[in-house]
N, C-alpha and C. Protein backbone atom coordinates (compact mmCIF):
# COMPACT_ATOMS: atom_id res chain seq x y z
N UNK A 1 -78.07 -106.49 -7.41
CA UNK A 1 -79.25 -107.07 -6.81
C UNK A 1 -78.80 -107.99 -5.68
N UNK A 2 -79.35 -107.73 -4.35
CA UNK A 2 -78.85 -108.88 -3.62
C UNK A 2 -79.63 -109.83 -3.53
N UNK A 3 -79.36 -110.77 -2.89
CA UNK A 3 -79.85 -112.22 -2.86
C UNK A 3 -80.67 -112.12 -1.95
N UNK A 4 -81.82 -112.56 -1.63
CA UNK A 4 -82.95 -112.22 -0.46
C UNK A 4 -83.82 -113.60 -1.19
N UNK A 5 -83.65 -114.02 -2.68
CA UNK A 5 -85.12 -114.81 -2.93
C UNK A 5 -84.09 -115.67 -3.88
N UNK A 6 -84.65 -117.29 -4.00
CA UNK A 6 -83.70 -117.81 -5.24
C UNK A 6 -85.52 -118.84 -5.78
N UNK A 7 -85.33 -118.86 -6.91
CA UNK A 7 -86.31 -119.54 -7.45
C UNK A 7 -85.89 -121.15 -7.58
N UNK A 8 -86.80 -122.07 -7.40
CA UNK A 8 -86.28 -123.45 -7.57
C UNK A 8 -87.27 -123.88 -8.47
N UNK A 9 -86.93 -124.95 -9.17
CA UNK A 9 -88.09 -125.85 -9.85
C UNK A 9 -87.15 -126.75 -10.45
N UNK A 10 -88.13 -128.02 -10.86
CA UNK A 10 -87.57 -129.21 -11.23
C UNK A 10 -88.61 -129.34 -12.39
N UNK A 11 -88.19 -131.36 -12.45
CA UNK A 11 -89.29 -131.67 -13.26
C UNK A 11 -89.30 -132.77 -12.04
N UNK A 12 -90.28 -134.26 -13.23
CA UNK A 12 -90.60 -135.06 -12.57
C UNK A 12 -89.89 -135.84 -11.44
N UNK A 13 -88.67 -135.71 -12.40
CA UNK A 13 -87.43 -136.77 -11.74
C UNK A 13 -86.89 -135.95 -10.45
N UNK A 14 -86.92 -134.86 -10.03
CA UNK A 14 -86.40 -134.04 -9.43
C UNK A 14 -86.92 -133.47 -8.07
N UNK A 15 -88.51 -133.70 -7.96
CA UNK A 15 -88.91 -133.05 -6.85
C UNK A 15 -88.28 -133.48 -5.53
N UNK A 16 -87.83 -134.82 -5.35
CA UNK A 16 -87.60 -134.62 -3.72
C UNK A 16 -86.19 -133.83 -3.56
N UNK A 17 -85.37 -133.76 -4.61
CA UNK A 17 -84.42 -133.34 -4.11
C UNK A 17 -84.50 -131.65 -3.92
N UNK A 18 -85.50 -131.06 -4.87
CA UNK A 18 -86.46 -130.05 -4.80
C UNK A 18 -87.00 -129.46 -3.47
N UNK A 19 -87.09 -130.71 -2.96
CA UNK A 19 -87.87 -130.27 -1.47
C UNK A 19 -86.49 -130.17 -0.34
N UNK A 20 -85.39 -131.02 -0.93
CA UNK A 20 -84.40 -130.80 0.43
C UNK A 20 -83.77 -129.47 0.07
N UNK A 21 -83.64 -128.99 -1.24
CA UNK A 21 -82.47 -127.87 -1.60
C UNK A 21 -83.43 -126.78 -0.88
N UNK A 22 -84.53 -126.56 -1.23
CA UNK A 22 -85.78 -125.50 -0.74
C UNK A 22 -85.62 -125.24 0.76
N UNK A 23 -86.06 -126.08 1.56
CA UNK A 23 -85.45 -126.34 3.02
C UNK A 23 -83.70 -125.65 3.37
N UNK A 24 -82.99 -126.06 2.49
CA UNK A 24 -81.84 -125.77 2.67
C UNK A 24 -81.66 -124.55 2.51
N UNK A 25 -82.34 -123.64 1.44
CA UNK A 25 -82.21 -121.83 1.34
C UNK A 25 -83.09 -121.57 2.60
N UNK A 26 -83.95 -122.18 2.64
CA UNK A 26 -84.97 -121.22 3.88
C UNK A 26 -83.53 -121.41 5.51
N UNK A 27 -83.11 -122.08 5.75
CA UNK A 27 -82.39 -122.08 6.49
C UNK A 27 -81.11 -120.99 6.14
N UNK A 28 -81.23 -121.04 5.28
CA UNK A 28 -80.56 -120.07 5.24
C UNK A 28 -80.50 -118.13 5.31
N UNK A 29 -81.99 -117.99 5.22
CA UNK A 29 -82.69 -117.10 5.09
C UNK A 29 -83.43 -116.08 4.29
N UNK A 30 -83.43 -117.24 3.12
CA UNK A 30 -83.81 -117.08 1.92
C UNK A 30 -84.89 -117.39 1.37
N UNK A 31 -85.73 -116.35 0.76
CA UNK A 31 -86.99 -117.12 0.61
C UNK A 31 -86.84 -117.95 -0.66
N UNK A 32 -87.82 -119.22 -0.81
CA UNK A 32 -87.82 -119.62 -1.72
C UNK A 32 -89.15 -119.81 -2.77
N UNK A 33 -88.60 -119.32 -4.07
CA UNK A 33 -90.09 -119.13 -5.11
C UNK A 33 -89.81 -120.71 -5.74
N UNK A 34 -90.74 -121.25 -5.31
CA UNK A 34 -90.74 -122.84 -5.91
C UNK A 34 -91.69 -122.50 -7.28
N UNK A 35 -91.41 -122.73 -8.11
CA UNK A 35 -92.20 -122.56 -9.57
C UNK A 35 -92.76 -124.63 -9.89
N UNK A 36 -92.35 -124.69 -8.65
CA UNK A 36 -93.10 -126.20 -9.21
C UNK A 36 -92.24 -127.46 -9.83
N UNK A 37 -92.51 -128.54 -10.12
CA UNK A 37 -94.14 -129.08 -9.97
C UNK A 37 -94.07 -129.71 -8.62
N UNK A 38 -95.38 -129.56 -8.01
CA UNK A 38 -96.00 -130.21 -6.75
C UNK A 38 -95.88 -131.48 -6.43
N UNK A 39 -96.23 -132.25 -7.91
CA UNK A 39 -96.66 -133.92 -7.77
C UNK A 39 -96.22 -134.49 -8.61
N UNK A 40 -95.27 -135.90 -8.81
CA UNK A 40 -94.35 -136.60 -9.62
C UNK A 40 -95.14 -137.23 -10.66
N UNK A 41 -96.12 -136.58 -11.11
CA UNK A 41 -96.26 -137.27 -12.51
C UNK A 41 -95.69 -136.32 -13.59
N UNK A 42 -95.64 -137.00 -14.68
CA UNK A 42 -94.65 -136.57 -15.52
C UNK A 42 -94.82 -135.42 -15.97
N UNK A 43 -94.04 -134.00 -15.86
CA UNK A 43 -93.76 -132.77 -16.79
C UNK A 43 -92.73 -132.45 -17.71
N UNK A 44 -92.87 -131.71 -18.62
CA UNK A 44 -91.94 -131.47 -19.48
C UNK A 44 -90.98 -130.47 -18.85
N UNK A 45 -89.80 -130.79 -18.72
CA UNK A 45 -88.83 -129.72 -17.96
C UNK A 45 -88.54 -127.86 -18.66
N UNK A 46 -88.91 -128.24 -20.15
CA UNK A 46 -88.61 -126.86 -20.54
C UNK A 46 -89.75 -125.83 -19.93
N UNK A 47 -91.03 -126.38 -19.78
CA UNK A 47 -91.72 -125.12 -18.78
C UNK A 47 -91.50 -124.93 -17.59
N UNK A 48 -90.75 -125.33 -17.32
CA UNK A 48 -89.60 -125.11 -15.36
C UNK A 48 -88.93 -124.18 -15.81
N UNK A 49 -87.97 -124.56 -16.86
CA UNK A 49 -86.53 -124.00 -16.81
C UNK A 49 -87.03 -122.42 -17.70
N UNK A 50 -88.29 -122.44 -18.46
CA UNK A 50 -89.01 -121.25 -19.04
C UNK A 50 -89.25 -120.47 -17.94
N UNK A 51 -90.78 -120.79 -17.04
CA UNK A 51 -90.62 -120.20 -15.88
C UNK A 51 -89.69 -119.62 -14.85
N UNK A 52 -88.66 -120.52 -14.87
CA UNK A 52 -87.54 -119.94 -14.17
C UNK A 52 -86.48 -118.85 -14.43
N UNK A 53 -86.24 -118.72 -16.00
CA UNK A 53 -86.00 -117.77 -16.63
C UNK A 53 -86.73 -116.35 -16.46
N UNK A 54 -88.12 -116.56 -16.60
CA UNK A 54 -88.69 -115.52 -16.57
C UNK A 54 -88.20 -114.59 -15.37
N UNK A 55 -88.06 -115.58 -13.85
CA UNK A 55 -88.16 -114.79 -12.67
C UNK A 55 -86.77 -114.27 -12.78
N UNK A 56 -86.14 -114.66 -13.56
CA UNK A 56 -84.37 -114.07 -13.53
C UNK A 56 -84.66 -112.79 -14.30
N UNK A 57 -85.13 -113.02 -15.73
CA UNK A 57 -85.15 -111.57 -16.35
C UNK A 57 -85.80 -110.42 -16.23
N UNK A 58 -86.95 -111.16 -15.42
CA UNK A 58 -88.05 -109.93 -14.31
C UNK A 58 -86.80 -109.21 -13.26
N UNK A 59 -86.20 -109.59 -13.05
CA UNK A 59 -85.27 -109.19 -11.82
C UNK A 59 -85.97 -109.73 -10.35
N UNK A 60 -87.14 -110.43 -10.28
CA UNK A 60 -87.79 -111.03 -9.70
C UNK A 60 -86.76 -111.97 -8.60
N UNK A 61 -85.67 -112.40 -9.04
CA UNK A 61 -84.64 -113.31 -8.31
C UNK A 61 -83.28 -112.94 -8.97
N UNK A 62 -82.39 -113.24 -8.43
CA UNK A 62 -80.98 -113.28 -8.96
C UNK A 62 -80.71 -114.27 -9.66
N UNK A 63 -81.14 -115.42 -8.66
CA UNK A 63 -80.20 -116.80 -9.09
C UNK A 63 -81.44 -117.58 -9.01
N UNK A 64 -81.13 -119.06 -9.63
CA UNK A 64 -82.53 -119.94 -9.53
C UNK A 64 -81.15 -121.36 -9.68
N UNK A 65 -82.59 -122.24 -9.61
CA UNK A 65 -81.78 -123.68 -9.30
C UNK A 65 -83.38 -124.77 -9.87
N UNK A 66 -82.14 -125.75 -11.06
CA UNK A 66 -83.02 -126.34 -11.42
C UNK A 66 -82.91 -128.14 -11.66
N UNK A 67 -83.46 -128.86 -11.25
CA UNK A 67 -83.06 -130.23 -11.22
C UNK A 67 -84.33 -131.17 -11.84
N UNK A 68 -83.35 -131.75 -12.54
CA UNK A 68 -84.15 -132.78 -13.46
C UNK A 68 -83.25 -134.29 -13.45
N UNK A 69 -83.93 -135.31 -14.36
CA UNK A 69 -83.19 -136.47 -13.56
C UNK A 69 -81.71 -136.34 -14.14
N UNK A 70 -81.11 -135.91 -15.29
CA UNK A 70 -80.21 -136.11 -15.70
C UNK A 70 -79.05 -134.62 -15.46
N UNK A 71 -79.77 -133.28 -15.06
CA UNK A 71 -79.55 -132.12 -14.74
C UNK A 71 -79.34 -131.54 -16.25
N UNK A 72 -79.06 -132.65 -17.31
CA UNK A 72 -78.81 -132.06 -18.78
C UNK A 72 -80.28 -131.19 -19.61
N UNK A 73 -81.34 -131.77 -19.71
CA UNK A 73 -82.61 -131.04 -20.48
C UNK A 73 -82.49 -129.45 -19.54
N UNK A 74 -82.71 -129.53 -18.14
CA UNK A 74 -83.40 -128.50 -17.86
C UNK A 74 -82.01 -127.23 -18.22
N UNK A 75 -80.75 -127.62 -18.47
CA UNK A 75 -79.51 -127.33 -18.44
C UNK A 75 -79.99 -126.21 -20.29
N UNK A 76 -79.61 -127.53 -20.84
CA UNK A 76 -80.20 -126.99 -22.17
C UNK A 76 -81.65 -126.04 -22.53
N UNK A 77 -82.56 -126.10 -21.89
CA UNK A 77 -83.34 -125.12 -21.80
C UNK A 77 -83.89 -123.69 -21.57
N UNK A 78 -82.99 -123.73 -19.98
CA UNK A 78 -82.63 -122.47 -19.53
C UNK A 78 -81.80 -121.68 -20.62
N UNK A 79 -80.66 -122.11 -20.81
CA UNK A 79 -79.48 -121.42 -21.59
C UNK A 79 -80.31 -120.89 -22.89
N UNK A 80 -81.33 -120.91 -23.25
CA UNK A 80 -81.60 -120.59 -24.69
C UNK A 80 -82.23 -119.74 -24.30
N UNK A 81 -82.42 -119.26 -23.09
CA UNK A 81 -82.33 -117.65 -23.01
C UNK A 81 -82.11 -116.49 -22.21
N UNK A 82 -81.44 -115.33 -22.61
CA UNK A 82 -79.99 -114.74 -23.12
C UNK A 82 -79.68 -114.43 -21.34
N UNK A 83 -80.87 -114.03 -20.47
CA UNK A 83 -80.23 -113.32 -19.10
C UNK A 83 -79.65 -114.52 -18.59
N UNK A 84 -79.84 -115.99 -18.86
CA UNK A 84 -79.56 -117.22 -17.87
C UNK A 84 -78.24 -117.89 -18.38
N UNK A 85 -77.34 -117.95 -17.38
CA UNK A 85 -75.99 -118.25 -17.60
C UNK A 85 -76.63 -120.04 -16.72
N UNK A 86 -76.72 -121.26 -17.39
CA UNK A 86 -76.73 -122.22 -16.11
C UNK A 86 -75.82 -123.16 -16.43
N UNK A 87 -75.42 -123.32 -14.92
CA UNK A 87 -74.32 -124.59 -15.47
C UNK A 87 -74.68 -125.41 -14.07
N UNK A 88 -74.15 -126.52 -15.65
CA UNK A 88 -74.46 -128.26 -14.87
C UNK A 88 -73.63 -128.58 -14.05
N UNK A 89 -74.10 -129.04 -13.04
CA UNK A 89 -72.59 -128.80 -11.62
C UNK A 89 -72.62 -130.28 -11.04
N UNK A 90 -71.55 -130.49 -10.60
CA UNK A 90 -72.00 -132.54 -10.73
C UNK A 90 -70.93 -132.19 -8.71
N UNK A 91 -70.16 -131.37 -8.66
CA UNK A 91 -69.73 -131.09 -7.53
C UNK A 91 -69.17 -129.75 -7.24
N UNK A 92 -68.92 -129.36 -5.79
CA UNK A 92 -68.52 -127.89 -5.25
C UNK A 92 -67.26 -127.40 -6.00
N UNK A 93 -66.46 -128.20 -6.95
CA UNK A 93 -65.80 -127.46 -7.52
C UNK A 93 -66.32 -126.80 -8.88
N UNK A 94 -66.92 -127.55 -9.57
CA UNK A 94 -67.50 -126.89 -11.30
C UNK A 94 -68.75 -126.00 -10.22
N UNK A 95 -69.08 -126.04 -9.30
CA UNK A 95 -70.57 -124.69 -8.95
C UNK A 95 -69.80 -123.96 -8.27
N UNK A 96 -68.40 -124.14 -7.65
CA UNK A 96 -67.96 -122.91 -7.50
C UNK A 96 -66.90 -121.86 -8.66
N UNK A 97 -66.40 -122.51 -9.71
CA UNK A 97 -65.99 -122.13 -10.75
C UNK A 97 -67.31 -121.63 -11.65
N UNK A 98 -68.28 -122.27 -12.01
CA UNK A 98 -69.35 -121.36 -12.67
C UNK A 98 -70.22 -120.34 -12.33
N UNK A 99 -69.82 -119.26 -10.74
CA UNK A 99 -69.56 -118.39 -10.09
C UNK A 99 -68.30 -117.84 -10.54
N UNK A 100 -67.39 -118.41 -9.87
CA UNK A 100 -66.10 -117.37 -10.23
C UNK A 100 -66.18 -116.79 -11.18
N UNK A 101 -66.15 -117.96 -12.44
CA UNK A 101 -65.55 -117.60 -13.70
C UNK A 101 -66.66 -117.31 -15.18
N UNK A 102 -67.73 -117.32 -14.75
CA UNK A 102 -68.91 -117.54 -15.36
C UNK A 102 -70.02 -116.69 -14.94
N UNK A 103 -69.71 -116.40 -13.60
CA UNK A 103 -70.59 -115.56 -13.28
C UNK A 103 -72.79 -116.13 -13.75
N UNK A 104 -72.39 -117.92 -13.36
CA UNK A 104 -73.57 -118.41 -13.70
C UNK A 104 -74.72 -117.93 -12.53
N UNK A 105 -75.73 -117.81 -12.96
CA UNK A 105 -76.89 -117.29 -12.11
C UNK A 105 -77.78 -118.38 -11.83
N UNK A 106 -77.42 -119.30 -12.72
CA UNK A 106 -78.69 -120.81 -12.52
C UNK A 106 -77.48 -121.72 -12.23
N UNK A 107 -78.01 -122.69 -10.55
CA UNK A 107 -77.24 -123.98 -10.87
C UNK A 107 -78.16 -125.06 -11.22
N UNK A 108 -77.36 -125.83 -12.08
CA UNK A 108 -78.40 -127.06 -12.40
C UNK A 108 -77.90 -128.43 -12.18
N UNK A 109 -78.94 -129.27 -11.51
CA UNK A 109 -78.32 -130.52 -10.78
C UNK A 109 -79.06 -131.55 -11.63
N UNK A 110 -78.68 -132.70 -11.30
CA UNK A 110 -79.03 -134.22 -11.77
C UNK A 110 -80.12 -135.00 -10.93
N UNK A 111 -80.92 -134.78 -10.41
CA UNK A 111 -81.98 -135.31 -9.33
C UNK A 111 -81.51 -136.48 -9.18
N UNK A 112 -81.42 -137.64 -10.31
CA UNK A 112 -81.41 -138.78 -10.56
C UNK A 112 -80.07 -139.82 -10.20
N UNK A 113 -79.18 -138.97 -9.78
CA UNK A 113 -77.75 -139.51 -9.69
C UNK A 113 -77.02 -138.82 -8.60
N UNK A 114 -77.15 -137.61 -8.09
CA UNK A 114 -76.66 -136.65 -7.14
C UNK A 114 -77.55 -137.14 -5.61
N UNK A 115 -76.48 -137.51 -4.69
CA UNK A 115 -76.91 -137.55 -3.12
C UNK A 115 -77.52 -136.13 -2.73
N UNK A 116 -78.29 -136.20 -1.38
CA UNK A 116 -78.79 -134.74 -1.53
C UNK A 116 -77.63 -134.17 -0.48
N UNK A 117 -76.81 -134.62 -0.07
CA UNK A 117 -75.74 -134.01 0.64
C UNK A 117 -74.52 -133.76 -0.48
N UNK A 118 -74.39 -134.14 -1.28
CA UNK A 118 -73.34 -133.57 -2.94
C UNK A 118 -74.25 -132.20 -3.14
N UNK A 119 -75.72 -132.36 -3.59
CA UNK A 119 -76.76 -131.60 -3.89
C UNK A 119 -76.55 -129.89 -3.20
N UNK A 120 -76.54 -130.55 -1.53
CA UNK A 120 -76.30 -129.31 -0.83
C UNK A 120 -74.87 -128.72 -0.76
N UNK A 121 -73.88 -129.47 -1.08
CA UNK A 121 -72.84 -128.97 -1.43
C UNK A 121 -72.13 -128.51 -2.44
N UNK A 122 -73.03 -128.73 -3.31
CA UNK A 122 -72.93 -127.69 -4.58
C UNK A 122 -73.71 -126.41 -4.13
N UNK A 123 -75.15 -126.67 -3.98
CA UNK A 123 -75.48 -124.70 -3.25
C UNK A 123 -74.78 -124.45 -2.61
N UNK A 124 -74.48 -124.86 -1.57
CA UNK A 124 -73.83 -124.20 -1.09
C UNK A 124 -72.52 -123.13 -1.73
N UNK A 125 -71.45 -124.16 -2.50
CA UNK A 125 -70.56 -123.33 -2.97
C UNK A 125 -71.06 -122.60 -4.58
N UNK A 126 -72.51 -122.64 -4.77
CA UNK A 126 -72.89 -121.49 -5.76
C UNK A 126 -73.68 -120.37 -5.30
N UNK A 127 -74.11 -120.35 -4.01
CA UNK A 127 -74.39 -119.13 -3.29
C UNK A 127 -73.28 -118.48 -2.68
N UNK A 128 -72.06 -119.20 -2.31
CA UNK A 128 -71.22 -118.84 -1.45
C UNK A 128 -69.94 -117.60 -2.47
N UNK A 129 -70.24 -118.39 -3.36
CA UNK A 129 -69.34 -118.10 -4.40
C UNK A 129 -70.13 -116.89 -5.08
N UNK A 130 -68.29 -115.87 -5.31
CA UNK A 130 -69.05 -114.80 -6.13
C UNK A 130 -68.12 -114.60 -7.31
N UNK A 131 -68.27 -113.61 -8.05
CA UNK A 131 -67.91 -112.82 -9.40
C UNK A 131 -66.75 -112.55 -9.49
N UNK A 132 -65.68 -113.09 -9.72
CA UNK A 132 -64.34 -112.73 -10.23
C UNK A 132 -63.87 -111.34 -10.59
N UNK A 133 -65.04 -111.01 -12.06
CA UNK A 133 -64.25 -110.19 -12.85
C UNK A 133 -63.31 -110.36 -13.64
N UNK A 134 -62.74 -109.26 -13.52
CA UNK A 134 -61.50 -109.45 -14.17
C UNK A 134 -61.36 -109.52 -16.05
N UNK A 135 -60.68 -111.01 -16.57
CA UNK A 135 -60.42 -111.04 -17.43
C UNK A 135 -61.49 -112.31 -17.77
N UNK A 136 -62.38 -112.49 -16.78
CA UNK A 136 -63.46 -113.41 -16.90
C UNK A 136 -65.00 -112.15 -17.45
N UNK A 137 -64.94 -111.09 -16.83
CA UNK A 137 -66.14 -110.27 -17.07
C UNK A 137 -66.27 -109.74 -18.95
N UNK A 138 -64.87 -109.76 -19.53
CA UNK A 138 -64.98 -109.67 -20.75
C UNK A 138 -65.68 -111.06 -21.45
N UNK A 139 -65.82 -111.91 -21.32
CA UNK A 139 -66.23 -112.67 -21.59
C UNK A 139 -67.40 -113.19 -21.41
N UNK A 140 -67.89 -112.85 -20.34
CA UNK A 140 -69.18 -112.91 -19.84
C UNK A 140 -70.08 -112.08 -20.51
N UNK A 141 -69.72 -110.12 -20.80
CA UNK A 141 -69.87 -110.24 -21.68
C UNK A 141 -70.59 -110.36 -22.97
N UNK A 142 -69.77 -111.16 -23.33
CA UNK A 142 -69.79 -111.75 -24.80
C UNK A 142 -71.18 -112.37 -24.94
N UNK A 143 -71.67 -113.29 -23.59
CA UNK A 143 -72.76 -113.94 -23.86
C UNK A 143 -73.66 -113.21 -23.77
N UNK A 144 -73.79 -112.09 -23.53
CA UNK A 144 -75.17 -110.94 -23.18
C UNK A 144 -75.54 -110.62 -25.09
């Protein structure tokens, strides 16, 4: 599947940085499916990281990106189910290793603690970054 669309969503803690990463795929030439939320009053992150799942196992998107204040809930949410590999990426080296070696399809950020220039430099190196293989694909895998 190639990359043409990436889904984003947050929760409360998360939207502005929501709005710079969004900006940042469209520049890139990517459309972006924002699954929300619009307005900073408080949501529960597991219906983001639900929604966002969905558009992965629809084949609807490849990859999605999800930020909450701590990047941990929406982290734990996604993962509980089976097509969503996401990992918590705090800089361009763990989001470009959970590509390589992981072959993760969701990155997930920290709204609450991450600059939005760290922010963009983690997409960056989890779009940039691809699939190893190898002696990593047996393992990968494993989690299917």
């Amino acid at each position: 599947m190639s990359l043409r669309a990436v889904a984003i969503a947050s929760d409360h803690r998360g939207i502005a940085l929501k709005v710079v990463l969004s900006e940042a795929l469209r520049v890139r030439g990517l459309e972006v499916v924002d699954l929300g939320p619009a307005e900073e009053q408080a949501v529960d992150y597991p219906d983001f990281a639900d929604a966002l799942a969905h558009e992965i196992s629809s084949g609807k998107v490849a990859r999605g990106v999800l930020i909450c204040g701590s990047g941990i809930g929406m982290s734990i949410a996604a993962n509980r189910h089976r097509e969503v590999r996401a990992a918590l990426c705090h800089d361009a080296a763990t989001a470009r290793l959970s590509r390589q070696h992981n072959d993760a399809n969701v990155l997930t950020l920290p709204g609450a603690t991450m600059s939005d220039e760290d922010a963009q430099t983690c997409l960056s190196a989890f779009l940039d970054t691809g699939f190893e293989g190898g002696r990593h694909a047996r393992r990968v895998a494993k989690l299917a």
